[in-house]
N, C-alpha and C. Protein backbone atom coordinates (compact mmCIF):
# COMPACT_ATOMS: atom_id res chain seq x y z
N UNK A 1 19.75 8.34 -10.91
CA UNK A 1 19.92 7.03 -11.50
C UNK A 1 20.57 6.08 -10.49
N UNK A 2 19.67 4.86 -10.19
CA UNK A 2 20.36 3.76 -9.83
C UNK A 2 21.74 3.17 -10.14
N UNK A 3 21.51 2.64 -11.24
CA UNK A 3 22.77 2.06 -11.93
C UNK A 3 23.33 3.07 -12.67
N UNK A 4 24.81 3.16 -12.70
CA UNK A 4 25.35 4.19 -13.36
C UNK A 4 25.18 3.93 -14.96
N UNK A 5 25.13 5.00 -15.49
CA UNK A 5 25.31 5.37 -17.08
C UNK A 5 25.56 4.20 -18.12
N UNK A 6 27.45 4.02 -17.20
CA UNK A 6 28.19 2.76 -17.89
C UNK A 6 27.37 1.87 -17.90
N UNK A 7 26.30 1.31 -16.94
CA UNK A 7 26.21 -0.10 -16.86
C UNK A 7 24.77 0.00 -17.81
N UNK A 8 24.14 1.14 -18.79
CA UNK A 8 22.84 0.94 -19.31
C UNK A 8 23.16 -0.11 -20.37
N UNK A 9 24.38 -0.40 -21.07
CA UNK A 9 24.54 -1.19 -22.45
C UNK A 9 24.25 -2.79 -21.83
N UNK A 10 25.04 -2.88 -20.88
CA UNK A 10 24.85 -4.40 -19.56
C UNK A 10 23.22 -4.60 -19.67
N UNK A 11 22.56 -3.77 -19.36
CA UNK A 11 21.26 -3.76 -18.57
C UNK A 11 20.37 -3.91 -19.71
N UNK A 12 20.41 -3.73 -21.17
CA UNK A 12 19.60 -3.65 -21.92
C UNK A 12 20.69 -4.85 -22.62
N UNK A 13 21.49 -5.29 -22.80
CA UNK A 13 21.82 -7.09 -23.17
C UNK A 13 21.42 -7.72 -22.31
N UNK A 14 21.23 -7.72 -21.13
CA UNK A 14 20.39 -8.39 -20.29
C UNK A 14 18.91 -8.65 -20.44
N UNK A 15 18.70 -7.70 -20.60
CA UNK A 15 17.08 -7.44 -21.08
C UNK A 15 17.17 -8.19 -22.67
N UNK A 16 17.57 -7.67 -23.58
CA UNK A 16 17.30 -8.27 -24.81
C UNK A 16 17.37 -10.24 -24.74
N UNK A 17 18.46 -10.46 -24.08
CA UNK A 17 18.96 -11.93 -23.72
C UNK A 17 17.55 -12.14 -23.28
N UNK A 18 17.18 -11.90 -22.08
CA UNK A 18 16.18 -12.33 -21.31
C UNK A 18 14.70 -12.48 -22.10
N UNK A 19 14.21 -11.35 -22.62
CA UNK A 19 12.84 -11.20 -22.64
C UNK A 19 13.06 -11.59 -24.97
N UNK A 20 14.17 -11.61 -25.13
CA UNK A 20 14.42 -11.86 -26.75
C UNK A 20 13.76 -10.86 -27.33
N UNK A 21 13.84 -9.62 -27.12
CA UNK A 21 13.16 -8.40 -27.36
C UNK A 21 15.08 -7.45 -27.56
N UNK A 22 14.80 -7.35 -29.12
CA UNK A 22 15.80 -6.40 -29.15
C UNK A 22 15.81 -5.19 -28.37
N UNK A 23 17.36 -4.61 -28.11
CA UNK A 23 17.86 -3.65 -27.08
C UNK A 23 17.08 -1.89 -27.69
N UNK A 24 17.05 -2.27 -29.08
CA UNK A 24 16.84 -0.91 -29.90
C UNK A 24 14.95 -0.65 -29.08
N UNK A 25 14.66 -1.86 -29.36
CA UNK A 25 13.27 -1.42 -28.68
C UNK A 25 12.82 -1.63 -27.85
N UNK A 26 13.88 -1.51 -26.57
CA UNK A 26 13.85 -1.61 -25.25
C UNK A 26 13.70 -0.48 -25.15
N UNK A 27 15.01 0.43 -25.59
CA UNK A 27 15.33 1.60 -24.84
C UNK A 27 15.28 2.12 -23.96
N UNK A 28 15.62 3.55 -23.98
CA UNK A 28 15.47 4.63 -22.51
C UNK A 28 14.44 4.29 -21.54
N UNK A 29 13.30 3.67 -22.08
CA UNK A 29 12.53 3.48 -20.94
C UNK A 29 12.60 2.18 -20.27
N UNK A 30 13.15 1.28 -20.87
CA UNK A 30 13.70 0.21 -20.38
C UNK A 30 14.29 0.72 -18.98
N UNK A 31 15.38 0.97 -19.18
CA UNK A 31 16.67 1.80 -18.52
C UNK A 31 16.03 2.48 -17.33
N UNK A 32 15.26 3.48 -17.59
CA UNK A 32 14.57 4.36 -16.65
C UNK A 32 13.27 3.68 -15.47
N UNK A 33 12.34 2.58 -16.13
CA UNK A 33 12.06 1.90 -15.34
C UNK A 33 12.51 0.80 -14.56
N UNK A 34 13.97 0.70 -15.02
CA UNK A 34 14.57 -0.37 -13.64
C UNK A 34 15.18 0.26 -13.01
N UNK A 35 15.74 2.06 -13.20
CA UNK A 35 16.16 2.37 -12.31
C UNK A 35 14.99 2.97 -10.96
N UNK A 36 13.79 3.01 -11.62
CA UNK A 36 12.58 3.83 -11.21
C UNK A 36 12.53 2.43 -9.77
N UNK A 37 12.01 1.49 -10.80
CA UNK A 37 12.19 0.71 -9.85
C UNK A 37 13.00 -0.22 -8.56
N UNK A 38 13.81 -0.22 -9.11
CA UNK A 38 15.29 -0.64 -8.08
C UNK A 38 15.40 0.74 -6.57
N UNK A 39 14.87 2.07 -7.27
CA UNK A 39 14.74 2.72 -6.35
C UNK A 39 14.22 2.95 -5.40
N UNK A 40 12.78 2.25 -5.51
CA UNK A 40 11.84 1.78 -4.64
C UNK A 40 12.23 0.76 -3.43
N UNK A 41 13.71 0.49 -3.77
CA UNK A 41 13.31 -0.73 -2.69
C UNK A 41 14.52 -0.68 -1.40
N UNK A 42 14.62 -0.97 -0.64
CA UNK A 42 15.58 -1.00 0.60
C UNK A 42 17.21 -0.88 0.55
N UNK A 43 17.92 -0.02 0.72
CA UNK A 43 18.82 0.26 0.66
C UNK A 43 19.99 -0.96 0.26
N UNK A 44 19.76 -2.27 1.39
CA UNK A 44 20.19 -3.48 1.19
C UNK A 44 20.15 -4.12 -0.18
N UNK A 45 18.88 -4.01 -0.69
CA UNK A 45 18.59 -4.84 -1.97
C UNK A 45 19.03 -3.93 -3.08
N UNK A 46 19.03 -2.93 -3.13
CA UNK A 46 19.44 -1.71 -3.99
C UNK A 46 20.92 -2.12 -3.82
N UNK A 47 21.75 -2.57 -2.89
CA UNK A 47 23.27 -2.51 -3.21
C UNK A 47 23.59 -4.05 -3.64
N UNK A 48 22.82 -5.43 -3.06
CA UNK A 48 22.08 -6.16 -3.75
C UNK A 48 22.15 -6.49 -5.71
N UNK A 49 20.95 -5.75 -5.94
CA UNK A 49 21.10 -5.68 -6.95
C UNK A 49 21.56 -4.91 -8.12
N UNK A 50 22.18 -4.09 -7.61
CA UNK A 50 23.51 -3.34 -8.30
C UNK A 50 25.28 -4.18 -8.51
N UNK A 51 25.61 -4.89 -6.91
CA UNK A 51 26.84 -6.25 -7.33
C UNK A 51 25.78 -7.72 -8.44
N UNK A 52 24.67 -7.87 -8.08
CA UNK A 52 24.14 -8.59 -8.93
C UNK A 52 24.35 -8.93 -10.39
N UNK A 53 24.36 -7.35 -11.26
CA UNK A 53 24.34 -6.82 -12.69
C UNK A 53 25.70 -7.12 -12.55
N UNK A 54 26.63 -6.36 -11.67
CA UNK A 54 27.98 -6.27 -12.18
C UNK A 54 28.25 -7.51 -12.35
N UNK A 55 28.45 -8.38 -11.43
CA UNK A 55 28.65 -9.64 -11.14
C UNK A 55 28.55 -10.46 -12.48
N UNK A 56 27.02 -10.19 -13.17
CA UNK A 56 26.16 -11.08 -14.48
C UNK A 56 27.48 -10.61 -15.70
N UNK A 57 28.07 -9.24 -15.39
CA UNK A 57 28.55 -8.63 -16.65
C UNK A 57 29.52 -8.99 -17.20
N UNK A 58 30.54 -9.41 -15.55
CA UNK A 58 31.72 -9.70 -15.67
C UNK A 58 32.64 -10.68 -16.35
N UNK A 59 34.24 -10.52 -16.43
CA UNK A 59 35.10 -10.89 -17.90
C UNK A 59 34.87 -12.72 -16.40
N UNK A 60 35.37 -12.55 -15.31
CA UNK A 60 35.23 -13.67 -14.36
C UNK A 60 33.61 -14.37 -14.57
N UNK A 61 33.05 -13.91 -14.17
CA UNK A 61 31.91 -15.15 -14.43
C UNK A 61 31.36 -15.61 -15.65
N UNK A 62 31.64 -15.21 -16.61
CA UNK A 62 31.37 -15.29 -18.22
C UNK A 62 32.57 -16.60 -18.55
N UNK A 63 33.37 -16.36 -17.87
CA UNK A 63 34.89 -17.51 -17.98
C UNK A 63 34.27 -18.59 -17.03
N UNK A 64 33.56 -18.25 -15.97
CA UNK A 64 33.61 -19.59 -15.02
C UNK A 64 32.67 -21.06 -15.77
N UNK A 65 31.07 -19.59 -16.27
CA UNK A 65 30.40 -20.69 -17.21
C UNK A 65 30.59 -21.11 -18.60
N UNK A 66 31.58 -20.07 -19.55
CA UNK A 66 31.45 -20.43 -20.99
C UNK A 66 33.11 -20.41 -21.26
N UNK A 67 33.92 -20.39 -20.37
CA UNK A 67 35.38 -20.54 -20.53
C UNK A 67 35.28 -19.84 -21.73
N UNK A 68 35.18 -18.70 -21.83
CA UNK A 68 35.57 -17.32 -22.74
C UNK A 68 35.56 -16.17 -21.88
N UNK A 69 36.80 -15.43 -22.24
CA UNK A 69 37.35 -14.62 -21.45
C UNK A 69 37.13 -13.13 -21.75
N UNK A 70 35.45 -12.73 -21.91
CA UNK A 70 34.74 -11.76 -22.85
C UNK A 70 33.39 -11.32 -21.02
N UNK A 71 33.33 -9.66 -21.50
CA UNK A 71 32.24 -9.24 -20.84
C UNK A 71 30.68 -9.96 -21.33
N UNK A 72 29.97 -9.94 -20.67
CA UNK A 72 28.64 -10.15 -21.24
C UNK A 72 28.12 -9.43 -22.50
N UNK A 73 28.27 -8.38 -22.38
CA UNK A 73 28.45 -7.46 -23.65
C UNK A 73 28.84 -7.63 -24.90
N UNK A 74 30.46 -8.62 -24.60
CA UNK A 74 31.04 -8.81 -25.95
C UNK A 74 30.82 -10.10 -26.72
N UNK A 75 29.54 -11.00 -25.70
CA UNK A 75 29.55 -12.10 -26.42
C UNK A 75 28.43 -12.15 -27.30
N UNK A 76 28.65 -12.75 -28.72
CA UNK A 76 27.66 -13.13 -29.56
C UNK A 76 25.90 -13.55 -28.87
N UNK A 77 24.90 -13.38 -29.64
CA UNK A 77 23.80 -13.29 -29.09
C UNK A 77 23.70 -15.06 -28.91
N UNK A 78 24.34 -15.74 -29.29
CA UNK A 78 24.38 -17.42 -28.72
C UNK A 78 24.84 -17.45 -27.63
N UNK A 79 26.33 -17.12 -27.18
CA UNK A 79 26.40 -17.62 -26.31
C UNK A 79 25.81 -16.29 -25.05
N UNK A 80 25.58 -15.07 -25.55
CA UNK A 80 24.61 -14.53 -24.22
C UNK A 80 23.77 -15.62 -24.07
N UNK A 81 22.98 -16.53 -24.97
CA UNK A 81 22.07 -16.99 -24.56
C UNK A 81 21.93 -18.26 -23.68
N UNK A 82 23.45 -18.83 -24.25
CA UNK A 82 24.31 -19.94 -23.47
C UNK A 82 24.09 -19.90 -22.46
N UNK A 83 24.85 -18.17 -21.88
CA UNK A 83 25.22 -17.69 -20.31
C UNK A 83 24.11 -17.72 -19.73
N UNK A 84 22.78 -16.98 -20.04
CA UNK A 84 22.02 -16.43 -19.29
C UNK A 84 21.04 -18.42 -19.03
N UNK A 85 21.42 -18.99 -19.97
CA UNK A 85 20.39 -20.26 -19.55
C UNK A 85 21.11 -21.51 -18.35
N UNK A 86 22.91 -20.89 -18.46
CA UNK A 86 23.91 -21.75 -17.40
C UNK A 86 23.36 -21.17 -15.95
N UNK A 87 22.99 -19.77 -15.92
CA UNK A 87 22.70 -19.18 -14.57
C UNK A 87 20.88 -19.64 -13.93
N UNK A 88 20.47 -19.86 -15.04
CA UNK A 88 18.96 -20.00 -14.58
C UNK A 88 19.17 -21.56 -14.70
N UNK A 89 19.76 -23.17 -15.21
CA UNK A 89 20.00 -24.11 -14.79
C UNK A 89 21.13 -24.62 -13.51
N UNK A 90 21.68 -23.50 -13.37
CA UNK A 90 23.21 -23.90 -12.48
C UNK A 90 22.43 -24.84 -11.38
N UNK A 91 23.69 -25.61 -10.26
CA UNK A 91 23.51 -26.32 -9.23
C UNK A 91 23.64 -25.36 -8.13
N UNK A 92 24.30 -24.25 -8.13
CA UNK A 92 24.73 -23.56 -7.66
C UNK A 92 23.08 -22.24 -7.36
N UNK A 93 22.54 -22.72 -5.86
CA UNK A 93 21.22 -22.14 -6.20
C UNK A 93 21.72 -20.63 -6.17
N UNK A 94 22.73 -19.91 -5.85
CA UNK A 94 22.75 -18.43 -5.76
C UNK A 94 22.75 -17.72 -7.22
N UNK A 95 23.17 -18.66 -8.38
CA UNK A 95 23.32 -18.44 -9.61
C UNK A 95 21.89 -18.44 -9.86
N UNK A 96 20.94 -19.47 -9.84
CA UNK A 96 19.35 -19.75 -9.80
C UNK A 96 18.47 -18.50 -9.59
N UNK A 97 18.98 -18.38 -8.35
CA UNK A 97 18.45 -16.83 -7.51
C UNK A 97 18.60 -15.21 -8.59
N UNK A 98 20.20 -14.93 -9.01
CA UNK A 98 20.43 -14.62 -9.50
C UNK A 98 19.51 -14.23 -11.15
N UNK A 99 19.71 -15.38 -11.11
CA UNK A 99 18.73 -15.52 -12.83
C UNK A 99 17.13 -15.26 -12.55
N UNK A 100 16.82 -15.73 -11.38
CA UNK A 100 15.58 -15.37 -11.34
C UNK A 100 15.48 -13.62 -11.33
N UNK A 101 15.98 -13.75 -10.13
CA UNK A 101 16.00 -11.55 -9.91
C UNK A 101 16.16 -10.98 -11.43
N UNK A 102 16.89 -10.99 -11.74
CA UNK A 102 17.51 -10.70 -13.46
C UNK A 102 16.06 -10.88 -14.52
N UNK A 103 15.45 -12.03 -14.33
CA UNK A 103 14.66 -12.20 -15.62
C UNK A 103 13.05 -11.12 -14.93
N UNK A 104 12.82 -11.51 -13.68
CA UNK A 104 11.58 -10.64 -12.89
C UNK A 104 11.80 -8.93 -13.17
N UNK A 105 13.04 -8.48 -12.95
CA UNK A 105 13.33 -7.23 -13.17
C UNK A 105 13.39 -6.48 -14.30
N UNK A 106 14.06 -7.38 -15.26
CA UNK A 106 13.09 -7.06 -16.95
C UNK A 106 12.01 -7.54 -17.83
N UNK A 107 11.52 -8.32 -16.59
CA UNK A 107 9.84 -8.18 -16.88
C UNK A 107 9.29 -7.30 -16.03
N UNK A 108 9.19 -7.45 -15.40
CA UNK A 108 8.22 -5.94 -14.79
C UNK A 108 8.93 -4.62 -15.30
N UNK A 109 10.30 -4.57 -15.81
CA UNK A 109 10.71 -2.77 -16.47
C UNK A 109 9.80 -2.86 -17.85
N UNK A 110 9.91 -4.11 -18.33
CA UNK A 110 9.52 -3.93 -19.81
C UNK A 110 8.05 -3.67 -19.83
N UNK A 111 7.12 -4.63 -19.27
CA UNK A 111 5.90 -5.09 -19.25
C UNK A 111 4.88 -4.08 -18.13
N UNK A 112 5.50 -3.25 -17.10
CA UNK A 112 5.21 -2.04 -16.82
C UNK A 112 4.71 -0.74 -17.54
N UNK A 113 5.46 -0.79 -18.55
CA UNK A 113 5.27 0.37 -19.66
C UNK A 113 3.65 -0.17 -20.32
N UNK A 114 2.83 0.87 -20.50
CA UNK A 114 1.61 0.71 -20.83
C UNK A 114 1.96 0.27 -21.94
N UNK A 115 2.75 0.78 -22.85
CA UNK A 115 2.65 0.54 -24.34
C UNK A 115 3.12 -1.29 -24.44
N UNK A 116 3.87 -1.69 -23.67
CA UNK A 116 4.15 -2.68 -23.95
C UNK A 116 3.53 -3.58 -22.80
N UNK A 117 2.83 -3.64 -22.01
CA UNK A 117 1.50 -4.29 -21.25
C UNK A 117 0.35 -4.47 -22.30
N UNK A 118 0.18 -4.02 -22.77
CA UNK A 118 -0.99 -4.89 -24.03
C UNK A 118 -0.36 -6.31 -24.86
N UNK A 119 0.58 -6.27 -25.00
CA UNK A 119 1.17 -7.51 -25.48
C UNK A 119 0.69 -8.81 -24.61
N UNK A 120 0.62 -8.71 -23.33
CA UNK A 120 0.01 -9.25 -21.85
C UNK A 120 -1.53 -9.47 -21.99
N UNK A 121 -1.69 -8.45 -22.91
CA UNK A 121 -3.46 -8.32 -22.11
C UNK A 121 -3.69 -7.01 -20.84
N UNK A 122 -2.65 -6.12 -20.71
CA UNK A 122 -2.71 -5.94 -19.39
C UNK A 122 -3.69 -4.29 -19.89
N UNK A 123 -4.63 -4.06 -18.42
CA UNK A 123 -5.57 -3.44 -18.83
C UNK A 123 -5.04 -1.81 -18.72
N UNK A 124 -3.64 -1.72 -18.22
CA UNK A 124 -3.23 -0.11 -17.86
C UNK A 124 -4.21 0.33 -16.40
N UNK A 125 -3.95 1.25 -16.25
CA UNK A 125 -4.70 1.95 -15.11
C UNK A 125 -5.93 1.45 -14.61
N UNK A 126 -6.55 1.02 -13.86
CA UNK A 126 -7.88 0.39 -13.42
C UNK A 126 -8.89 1.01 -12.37
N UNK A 127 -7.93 2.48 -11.80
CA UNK A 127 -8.47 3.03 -10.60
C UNK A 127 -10.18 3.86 -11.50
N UNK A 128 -10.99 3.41 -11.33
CA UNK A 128 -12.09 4.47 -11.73
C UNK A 128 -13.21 3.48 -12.71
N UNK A 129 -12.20 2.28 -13.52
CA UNK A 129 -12.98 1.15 -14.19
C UNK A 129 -13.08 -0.45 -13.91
N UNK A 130 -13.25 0.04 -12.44
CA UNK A 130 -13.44 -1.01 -12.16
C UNK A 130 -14.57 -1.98 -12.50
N UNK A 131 -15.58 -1.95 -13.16
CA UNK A 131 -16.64 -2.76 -13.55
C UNK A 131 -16.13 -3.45 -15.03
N UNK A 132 -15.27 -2.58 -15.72
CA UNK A 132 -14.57 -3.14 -16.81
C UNK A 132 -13.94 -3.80 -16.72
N UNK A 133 -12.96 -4.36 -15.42
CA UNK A 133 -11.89 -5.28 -15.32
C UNK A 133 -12.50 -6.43 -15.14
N UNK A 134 -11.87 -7.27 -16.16
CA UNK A 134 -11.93 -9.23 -16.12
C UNK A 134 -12.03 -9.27 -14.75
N UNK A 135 -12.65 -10.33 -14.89
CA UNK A 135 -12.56 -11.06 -12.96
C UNK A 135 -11.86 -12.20 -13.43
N UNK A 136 -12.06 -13.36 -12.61
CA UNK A 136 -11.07 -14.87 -13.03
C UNK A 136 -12.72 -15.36 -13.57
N UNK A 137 -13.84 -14.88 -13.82
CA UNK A 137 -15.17 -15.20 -13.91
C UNK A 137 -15.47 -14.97 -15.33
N UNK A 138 -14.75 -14.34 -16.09
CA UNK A 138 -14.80 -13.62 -16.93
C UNK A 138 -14.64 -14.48 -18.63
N UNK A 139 -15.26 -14.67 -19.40
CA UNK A 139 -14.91 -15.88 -20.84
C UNK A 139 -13.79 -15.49 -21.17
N UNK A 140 -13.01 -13.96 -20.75
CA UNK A 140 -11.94 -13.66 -21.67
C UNK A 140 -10.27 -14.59 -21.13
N UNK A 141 -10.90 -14.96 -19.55
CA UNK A 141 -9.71 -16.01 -19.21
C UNK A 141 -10.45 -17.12 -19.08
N UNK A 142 -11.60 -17.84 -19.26
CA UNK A 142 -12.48 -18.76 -18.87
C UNK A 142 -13.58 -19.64 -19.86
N UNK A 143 -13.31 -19.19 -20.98
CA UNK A 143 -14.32 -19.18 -22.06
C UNK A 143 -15.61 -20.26 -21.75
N UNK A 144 -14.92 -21.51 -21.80
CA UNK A 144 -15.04 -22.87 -21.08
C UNK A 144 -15.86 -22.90 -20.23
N UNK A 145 -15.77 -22.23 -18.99
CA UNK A 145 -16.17 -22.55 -17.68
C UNK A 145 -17.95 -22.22 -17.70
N UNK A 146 -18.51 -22.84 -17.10
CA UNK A 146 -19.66 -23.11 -16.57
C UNK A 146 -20.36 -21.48 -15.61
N UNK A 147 -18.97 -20.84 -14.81
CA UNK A 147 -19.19 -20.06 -14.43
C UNK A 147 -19.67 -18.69 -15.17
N UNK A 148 -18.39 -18.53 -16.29
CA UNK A 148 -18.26 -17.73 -17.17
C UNK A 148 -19.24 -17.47 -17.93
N UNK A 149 -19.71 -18.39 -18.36
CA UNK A 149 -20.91 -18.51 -19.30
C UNK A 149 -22.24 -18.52 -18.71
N UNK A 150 -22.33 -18.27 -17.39
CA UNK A 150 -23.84 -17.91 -16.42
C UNK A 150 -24.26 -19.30 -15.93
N UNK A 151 -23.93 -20.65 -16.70
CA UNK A 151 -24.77 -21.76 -16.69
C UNK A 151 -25.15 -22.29 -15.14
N UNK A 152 -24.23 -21.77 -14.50
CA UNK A 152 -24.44 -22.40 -13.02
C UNK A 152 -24.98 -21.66 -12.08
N UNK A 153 -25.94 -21.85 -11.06
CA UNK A 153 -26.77 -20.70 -10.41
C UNK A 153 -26.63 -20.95 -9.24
């Protein structure tokens, strides 16, 4: 495991805040694909985005933007939502940055999982069906288009 144990309750209020997808049906695999993934990546960004989380969790930066002196954890699902929208508007672009990494990372843990990639549209595995996969040509993203519909030669 990437992130330690302690920090799965952090990581799935993060996720719930973010994607407005309760924590109950996030779960373990939530958890397991950001550590799956975080593991994948360069030692740097892995330590990166491990002070990142802590950083989001903390009783200090929760005070700097909502002057309440509470973990991320302990605040009501308003003002998580307060917090998490002060970091993705701040002036402060490292906060910006921040919020971006944060919201990309529980979208791709969540939206990774086959079961919850259909919500997307997303087709799961593609190695072998490839004649089945949409193109950008396709009515199912194009209905409209001239292309889609053969009309143009």
């Amino acid at each position: 495991m990437i992130f330690p144990e302690k920090q799965n309750e952090l990581l799935l209020c993060i996720g719930e805040t973010i994607l407005g997808i309760p924590a109950e049906n996030l779960g373990d695999d939530f958890i397991q694909e950001i550590n799956r993934y975080v593991g994948l990546l360069d030692d740097y960004l892995i330590k990166d985005l491990k002070n990142l989380v802590t950083m989001f969790g903390s009783r200090a930066m929760v005070f700097m933007r909502l002057f309440k002196f509470k973990k991320f954890v302990g605040l009501s699902p308003t003002d998580r939502l307060r917090y998490v929208k002060s970091w993705g508007t701040s002036r402060i672009p490292l906060l910006r940055t921040g919020y971006t990494a944060l919201r990309s990372l529980c979208g791709w843990a969540y939206y990774s999982n086959d079961d919850h990639g259909e919500e997307l549209g997303h087709l799961g595995k593609t190695i072998g069906r490839e004649k089945e996969t949409p193109t950008l040509l396709s009515p199912q993203f194009y209905p409209n288009s001239p292309l889609a519909r053969g009309d143009m030669k």
